[in-house]
N, C-alpha and C. Protein backbone atom coordinates (compact mmCIF):
# COMPACT_ATOMS: atom_id res chain seq x y z
N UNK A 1 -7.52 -8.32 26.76
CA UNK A 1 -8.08 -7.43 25.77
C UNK A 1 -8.29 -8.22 24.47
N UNK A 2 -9.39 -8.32 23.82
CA UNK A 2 -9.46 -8.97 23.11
C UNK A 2 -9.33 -7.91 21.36
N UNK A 3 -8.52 -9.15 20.54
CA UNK A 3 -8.46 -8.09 19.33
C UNK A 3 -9.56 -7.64 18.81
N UNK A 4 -8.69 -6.21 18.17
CA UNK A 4 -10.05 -5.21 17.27
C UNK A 4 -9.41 -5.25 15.89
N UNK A 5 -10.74 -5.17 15.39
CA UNK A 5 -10.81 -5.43 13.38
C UNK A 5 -9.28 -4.69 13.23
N UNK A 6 -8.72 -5.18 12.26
CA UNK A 6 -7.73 -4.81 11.83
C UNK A 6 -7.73 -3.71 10.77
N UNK A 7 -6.75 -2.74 10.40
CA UNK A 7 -6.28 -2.04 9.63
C UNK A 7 -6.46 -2.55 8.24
N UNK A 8 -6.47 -1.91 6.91
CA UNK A 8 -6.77 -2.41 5.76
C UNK A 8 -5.50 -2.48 4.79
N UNK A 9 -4.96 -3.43 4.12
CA UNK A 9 -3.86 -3.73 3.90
C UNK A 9 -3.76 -2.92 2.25
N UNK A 10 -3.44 -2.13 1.79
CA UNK A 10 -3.11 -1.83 0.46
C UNK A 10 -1.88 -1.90 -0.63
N UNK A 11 -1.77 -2.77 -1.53
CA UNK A 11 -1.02 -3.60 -1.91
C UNK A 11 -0.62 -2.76 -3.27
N UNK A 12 0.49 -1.94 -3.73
CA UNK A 12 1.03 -1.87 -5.27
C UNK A 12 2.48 -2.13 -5.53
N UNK A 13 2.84 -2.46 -6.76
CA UNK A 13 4.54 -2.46 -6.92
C UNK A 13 4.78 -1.70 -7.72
N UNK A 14 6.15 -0.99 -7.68
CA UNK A 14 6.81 -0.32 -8.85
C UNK A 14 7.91 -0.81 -9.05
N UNK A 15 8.65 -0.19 -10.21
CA UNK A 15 9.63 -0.52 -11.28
C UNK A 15 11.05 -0.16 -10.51
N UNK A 16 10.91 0.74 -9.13
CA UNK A 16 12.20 0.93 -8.90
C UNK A 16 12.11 1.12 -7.29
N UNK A 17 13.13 1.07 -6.47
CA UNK A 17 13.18 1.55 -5.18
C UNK A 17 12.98 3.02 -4.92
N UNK A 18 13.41 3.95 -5.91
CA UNK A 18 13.42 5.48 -5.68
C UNK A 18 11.99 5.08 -5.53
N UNK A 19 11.16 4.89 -6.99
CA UNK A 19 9.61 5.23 -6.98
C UNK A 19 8.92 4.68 -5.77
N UNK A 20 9.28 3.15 -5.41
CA UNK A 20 9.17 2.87 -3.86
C UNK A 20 9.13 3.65 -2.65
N UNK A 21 9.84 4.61 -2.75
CA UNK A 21 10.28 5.18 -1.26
C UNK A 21 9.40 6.88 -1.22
N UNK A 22 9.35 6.71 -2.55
CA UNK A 22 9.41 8.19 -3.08
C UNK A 22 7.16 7.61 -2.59
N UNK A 23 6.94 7.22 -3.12
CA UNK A 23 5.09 7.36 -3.22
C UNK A 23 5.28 6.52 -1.51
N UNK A 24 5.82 5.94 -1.06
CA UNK A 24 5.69 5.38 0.67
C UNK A 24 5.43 6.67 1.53
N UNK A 25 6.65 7.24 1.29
CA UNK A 25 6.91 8.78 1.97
C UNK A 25 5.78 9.95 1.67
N UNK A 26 5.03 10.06 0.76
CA UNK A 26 4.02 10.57 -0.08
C UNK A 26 2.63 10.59 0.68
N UNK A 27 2.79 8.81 0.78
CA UNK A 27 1.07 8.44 1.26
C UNK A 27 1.22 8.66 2.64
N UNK A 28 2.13 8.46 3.01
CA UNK A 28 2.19 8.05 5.10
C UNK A 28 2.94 10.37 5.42
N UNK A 29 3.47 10.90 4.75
CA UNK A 29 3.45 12.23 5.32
C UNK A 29 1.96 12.99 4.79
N UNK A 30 1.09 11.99 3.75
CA UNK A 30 0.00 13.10 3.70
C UNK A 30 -1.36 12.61 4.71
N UNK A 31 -0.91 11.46 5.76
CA UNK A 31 -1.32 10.97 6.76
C UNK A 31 -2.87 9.48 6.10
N UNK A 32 -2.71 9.45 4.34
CA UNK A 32 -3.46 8.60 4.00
C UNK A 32 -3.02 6.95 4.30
N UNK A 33 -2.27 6.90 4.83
CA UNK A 33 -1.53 5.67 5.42
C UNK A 33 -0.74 5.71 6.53
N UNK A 34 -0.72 4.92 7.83
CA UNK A 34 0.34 4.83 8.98
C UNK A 34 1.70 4.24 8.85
N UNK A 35 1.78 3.73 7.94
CA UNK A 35 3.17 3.44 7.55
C UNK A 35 2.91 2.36 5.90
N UNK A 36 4.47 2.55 5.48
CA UNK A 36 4.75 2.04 4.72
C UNK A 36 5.55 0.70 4.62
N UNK A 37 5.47 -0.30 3.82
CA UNK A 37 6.82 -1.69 3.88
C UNK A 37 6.81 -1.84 2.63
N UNK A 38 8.35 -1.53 2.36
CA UNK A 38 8.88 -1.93 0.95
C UNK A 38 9.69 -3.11 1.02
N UNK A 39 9.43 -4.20 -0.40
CA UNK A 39 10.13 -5.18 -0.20
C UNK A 39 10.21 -5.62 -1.76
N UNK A 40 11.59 -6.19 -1.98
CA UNK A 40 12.19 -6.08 -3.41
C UNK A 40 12.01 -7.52 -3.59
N UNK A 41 10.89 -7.72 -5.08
CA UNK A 41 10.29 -8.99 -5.28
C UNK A 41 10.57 -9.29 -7.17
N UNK A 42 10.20 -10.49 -7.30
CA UNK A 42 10.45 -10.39 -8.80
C UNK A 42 8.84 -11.00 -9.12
N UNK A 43 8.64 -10.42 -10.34
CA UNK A 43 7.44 -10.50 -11.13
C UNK A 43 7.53 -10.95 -12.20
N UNK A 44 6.42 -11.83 -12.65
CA UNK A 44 6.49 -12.71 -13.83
C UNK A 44 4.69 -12.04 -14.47
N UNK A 45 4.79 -11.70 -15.74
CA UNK A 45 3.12 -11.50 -15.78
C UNK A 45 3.12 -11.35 -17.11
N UNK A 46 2.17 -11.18 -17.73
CA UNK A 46 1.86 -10.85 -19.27
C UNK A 46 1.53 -9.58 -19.13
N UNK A 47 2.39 -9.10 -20.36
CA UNK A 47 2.13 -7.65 -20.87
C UNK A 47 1.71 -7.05 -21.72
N UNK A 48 1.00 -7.03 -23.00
CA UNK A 48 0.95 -6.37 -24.23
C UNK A 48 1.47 -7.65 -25.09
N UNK A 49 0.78 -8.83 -24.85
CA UNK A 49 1.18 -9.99 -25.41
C UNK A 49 2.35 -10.92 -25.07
N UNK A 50 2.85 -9.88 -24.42
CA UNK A 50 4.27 -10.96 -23.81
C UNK A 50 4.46 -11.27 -22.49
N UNK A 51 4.96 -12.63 -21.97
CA UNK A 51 5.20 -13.03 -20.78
C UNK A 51 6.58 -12.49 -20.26
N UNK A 52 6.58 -11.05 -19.37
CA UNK A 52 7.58 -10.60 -18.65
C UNK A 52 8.64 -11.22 -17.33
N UNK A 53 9.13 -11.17 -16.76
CA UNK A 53 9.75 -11.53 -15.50
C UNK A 53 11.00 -9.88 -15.70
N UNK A 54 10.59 -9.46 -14.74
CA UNK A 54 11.07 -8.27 -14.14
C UNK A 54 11.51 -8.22 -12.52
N UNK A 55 12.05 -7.52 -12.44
CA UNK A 55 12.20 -6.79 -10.53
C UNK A 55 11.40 -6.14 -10.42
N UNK A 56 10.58 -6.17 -9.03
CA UNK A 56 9.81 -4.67 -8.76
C UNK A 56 9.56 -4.57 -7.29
N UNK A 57 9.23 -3.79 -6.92
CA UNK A 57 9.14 -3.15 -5.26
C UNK A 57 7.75 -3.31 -5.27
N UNK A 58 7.13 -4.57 -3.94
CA UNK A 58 6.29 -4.22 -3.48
C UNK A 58 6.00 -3.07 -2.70
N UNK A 59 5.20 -2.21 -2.38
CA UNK A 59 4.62 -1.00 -1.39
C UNK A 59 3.60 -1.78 -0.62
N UNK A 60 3.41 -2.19 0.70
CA UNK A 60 2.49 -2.24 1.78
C UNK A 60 2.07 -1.15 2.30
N UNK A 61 0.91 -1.03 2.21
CA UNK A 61 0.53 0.25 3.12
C UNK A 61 -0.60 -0.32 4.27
N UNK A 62 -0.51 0.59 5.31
CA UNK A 62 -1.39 0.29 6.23
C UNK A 62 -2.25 1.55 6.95
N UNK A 63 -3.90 1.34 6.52
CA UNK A 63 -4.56 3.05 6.67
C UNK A 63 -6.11 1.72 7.13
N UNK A 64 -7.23 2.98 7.17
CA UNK A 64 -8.46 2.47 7.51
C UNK A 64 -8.73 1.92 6.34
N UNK A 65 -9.97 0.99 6.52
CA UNK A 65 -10.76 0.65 5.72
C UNK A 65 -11.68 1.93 5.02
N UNK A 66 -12.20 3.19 5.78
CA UNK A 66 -12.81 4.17 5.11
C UNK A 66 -11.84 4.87 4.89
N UNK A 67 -10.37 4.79 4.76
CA UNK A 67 -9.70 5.52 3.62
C UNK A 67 -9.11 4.72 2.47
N UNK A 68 -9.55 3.89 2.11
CA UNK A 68 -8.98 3.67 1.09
C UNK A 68 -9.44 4.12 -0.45
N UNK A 69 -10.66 4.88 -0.14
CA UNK A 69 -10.73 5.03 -1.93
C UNK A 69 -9.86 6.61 -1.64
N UNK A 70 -9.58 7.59 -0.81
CA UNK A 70 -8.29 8.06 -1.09
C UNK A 70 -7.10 7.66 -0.99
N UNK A 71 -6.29 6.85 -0.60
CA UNK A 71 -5.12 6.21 -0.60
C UNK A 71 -4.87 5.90 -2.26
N UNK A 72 -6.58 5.29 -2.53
CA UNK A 72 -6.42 5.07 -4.23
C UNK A 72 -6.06 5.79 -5.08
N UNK A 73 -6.71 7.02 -4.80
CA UNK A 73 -6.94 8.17 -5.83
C UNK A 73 -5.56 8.75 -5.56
N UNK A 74 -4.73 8.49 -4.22
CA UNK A 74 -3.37 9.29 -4.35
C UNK A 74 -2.50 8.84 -5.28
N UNK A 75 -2.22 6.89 -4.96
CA UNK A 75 -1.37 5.74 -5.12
C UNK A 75 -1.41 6.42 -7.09
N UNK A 76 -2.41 6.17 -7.29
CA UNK A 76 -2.55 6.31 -8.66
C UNK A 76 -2.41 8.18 -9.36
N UNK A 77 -2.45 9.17 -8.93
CA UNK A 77 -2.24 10.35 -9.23
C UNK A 77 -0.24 10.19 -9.64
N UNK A 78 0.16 9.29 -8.71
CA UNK A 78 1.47 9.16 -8.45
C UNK A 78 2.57 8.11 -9.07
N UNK A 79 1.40 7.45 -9.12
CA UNK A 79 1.77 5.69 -9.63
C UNK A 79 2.68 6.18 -11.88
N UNK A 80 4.00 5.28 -11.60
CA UNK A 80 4.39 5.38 -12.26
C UNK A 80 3.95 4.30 -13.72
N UNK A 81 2.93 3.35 -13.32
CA UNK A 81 2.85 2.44 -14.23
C UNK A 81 1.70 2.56 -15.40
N UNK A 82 1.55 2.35 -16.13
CA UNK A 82 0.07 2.74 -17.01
C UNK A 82 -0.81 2.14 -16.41
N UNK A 83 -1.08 1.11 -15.81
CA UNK A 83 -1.91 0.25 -15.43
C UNK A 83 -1.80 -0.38 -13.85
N UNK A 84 -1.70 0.12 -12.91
CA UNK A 84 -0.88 0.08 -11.51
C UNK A 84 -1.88 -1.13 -10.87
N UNK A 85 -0.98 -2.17 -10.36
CA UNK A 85 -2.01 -2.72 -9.40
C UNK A 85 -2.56 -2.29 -8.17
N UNK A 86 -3.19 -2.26 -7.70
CA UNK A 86 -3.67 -1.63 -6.30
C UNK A 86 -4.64 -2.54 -5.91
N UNK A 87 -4.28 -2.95 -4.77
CA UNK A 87 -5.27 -3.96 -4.65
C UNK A 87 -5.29 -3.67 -2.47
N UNK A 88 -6.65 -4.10 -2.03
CA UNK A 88 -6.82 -4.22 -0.58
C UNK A 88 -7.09 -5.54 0.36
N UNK A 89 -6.70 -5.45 0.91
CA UNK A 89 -6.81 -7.15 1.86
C UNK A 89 -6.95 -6.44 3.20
N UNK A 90 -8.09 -7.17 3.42
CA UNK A 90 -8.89 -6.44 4.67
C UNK A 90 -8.63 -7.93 5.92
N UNK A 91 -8.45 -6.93 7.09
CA UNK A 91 -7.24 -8.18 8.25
C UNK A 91 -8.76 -8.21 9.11
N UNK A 92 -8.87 -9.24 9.73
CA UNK A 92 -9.53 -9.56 10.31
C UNK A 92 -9.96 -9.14 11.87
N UNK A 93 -8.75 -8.96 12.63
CA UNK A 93 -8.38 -8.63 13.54
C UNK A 93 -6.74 -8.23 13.52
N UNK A 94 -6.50 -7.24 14.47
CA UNK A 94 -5.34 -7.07 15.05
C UNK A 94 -4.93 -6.70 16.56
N UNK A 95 -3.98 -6.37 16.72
CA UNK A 95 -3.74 -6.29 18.58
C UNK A 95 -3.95 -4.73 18.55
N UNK A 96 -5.34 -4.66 19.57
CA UNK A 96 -5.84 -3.49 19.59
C UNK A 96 -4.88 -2.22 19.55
N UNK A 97 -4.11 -1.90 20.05
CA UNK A 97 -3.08 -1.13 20.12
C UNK A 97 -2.42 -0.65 19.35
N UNK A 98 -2.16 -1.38 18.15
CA UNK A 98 -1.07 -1.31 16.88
C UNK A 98 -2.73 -0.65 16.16
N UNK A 99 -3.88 -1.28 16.40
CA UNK A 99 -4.84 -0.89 15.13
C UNK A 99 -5.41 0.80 15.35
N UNK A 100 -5.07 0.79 16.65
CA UNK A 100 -5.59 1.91 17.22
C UNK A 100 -4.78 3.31 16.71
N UNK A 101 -2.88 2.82 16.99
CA UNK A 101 -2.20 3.37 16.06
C UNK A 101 -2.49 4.04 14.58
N UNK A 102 -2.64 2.57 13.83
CA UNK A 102 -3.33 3.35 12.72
C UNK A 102 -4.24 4.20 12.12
N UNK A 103 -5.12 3.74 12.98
CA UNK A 103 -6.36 4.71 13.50
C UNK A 103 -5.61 6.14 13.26
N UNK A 104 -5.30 6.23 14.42
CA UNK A 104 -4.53 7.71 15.02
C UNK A 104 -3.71 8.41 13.88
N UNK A 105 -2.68 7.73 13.26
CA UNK A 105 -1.91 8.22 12.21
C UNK A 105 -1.98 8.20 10.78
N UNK A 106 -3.87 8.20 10.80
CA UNK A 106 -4.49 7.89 9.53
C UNK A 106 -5.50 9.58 9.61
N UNK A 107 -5.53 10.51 10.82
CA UNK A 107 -6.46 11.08 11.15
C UNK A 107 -5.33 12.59 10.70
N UNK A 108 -6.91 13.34 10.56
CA UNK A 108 -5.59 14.51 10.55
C UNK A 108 -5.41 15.26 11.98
């Protein structure tokens, strides 16, 4: 079986694990994402003139490529930051099965 296009990768962090778990659980029970991966990273960036280094929770999400401008419009209704990153990385392929998954648990 040869692989099919992959799932679309949607990328934000927040300031805490609650807010982490709390918008994961959010996007993947309102079926705009098949699952969620949280992972506790540190961040270095400029802010309002100053160079920060903070903790923050990446959020992985994994939904279609034609859902992501709602995934957006949720991430951000929800998003605790003034300025939230959100960003997409589109996979090339994946093992048909897992993409098909997403497929499925992206649908209502």
């Amino acid at each position: 079986m040869s692989p099919a296009p992959g799932p679309l990768l949607v990328v934000t962090t927040v300031g805490s694990a609650e807010q982490a778990r709390a918008l994961a659980r959010a996007m993947v029970e309102q079926r705009l994402a098949a699952c969620a991966q949280i992972t506790a990273i540190e961040s270095v960036y400029r802010w309002q003139g100053a160079v920060e280094h903070e903790p923050e929770w990446r959020v992985l999400f994994k939904t279609r490529a034609d859902g992501y401008a709602a995934l957006e419009a949720a991430i951000r209704a929800r998003h605790p930051y003034e300025l939230p990153a959100i960003h997409a990385i589109a996979t090339q392929q994946a093992h048909a099965p897992y993409a098909e998954w997403v497929d499925e648990s992206t649908r209502g």
